[in-house]
Protein backbone atom coordinates (compact mmCIF):
# COMPACT_ATOMS: atom_id res chain seq x y z
CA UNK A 1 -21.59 30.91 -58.59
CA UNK A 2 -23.27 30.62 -55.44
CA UNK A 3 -26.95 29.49 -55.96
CA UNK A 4 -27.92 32.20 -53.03
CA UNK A 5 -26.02 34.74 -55.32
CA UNK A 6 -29.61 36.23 -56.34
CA UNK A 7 -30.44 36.26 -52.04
CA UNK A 8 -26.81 37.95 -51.59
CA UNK A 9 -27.28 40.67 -54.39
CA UNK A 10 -30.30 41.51 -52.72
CA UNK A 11 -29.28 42.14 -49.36
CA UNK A 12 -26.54 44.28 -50.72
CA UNK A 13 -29.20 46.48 -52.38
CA UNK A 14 -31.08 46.50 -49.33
CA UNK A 15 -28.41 48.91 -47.77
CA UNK A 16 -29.82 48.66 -44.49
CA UNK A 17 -27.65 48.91 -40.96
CA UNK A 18 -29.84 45.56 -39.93
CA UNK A 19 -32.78 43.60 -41.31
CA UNK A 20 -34.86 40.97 -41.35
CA UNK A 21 -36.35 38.44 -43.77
CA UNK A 22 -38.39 35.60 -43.52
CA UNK A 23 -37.75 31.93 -44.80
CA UNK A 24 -40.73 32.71 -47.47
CA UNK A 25 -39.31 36.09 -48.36
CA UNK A 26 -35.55 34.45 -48.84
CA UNK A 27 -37.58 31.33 -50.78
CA UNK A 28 -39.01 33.95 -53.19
CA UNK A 29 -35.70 36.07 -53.34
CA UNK A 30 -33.30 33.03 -54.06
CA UNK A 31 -36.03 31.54 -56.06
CA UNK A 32 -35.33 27.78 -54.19
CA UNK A 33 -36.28 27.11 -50.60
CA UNK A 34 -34.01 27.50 -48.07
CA UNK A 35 -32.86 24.37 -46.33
CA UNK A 36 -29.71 23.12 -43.61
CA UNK A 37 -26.61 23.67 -46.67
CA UNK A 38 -27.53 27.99 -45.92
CA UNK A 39 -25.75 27.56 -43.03
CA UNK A 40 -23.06 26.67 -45.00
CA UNK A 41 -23.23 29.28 -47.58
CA UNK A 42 -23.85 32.28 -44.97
CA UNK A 43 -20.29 32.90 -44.91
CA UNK A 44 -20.44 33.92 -48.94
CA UNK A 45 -22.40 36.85 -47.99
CA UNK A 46 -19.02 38.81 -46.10
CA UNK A 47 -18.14 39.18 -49.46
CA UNK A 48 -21.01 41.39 -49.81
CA UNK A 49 -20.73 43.56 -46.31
CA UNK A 50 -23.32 41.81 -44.61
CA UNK A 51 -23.23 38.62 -42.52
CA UNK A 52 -26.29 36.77 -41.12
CA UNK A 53 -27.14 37.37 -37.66
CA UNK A 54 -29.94 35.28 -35.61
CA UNK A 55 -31.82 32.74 -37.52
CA UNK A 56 -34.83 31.78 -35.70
CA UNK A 57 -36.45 28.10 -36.41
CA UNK A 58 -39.39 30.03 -33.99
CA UNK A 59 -40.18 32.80 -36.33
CA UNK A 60 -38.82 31.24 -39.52
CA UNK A 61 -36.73 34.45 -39.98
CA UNK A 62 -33.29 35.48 -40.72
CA UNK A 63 -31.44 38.68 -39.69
CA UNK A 64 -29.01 40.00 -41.82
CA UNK A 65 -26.03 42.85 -40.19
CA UNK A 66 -24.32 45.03 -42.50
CA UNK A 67 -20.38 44.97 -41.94
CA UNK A 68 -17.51 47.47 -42.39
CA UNK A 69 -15.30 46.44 -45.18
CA UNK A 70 -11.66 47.47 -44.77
């Protein structure tokens, strides 16, 4: 189990074509803050049918894309 699982879950409810979160809203979502190792578990979230798109350091936000799934 991931420990973005909770962050994942969510963004798969979202349903969305494309949105965006900020670092606090992901902090609050995962429930831990969000530091370098996401960029290591962003790849989890395919899984889901989403992957992330921009992160921006600027506006402290993340976009998230939803995928197709074959």
């Amino acid at each position: 189990m991931s420990k973005y699982n909770s962050l994942w879950e969510y963004v798969q409810g979202n349903g969305s074509q494309s949105f965006k979160l900020t670092f606090e809203e992901i902090e609050n979502i995962a429930g831990i803050p969000i530091d370098h190792s996401f960029l290591k578990y962003k790849s989890e979230l395919t899984a889901y049918g989403y992957q992330v798109g921009k992160i921006s350091m600027k506006e402290q936000t993340v976009l998230f894309h939803k995928i197709a799934l074959d």
